[in-house]
Protein backbone atom coordinates (compact mmCIF):
# COMPACT_ATOMS: atom_id res chain seq x y z
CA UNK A 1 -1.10 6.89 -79.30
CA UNK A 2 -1.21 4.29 -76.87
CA UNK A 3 -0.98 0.86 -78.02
CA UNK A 4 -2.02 -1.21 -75.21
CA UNK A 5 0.33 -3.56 -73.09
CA UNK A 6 3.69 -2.44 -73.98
CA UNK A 7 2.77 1.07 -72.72
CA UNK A 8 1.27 0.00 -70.01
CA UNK A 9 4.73 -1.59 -69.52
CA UNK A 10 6.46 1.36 -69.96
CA UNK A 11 4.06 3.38 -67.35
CA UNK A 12 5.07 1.02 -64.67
CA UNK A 13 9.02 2.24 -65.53
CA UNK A 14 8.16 5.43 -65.45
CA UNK A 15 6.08 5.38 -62.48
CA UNK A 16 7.58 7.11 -58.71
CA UNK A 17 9.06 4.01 -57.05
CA UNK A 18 11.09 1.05 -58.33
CA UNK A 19 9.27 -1.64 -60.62
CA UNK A 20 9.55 -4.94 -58.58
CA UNK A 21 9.34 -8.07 -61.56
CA UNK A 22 8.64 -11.17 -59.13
CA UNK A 23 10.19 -13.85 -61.49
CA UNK A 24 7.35 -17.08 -62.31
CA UNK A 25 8.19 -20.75 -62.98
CA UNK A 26 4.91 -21.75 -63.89
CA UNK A 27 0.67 -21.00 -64.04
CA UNK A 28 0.18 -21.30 -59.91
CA UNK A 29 3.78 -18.95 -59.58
CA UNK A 30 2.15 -16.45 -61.55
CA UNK A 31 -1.41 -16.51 -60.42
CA UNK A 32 0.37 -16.37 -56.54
CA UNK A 33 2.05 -13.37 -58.02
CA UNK A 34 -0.93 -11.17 -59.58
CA UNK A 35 -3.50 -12.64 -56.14
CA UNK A 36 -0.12 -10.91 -54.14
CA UNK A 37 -0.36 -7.47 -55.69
CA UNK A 38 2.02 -7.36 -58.58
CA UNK A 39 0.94 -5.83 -61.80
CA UNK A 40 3.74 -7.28 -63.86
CA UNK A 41 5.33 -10.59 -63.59
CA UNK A 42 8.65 -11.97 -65.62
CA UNK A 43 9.50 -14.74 -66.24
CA UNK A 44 13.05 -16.97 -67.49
CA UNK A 45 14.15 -20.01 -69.78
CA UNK A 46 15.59 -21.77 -66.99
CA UNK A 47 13.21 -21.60 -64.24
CA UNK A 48 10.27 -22.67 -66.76
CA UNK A 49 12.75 -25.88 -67.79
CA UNK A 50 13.30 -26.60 -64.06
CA UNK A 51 9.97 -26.41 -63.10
CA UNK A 52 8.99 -28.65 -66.07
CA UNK A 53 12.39 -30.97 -65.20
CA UNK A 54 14.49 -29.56 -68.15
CA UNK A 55 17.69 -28.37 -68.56
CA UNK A 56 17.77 -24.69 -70.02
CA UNK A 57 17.18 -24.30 -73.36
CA UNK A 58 15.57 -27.62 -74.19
């Protein structure tokens, strides 16, 4: 059974060609990221603390 984003995660691993994770900072990084194609989007402790002006972590 199929439980909703986590397989649809796991789809786009399994799919034919490479899963390309275009790594957001903030809300315009990831809407620029979805308007550019990308059906997933990561994202990391330090580049939301930069983009905010924080060290990592805080």
């Amino acid at each position: 059974m199929r439980t909703g984003r986590r397989d649809d995660l796991r789809d786009l691993h399994d799919g034919d060609g490479p899963l390309l994770l275009p790594d957001a900072w903030d809300l315009g990084s990831v809407i620029a990221f979805v308007d550019a194609g990308f059906r997933a989007v990561a994202t990391t402790s330090f580049g939301v603390g930069a983009a905010g002006g924080q060290p990592d972590g805080a």
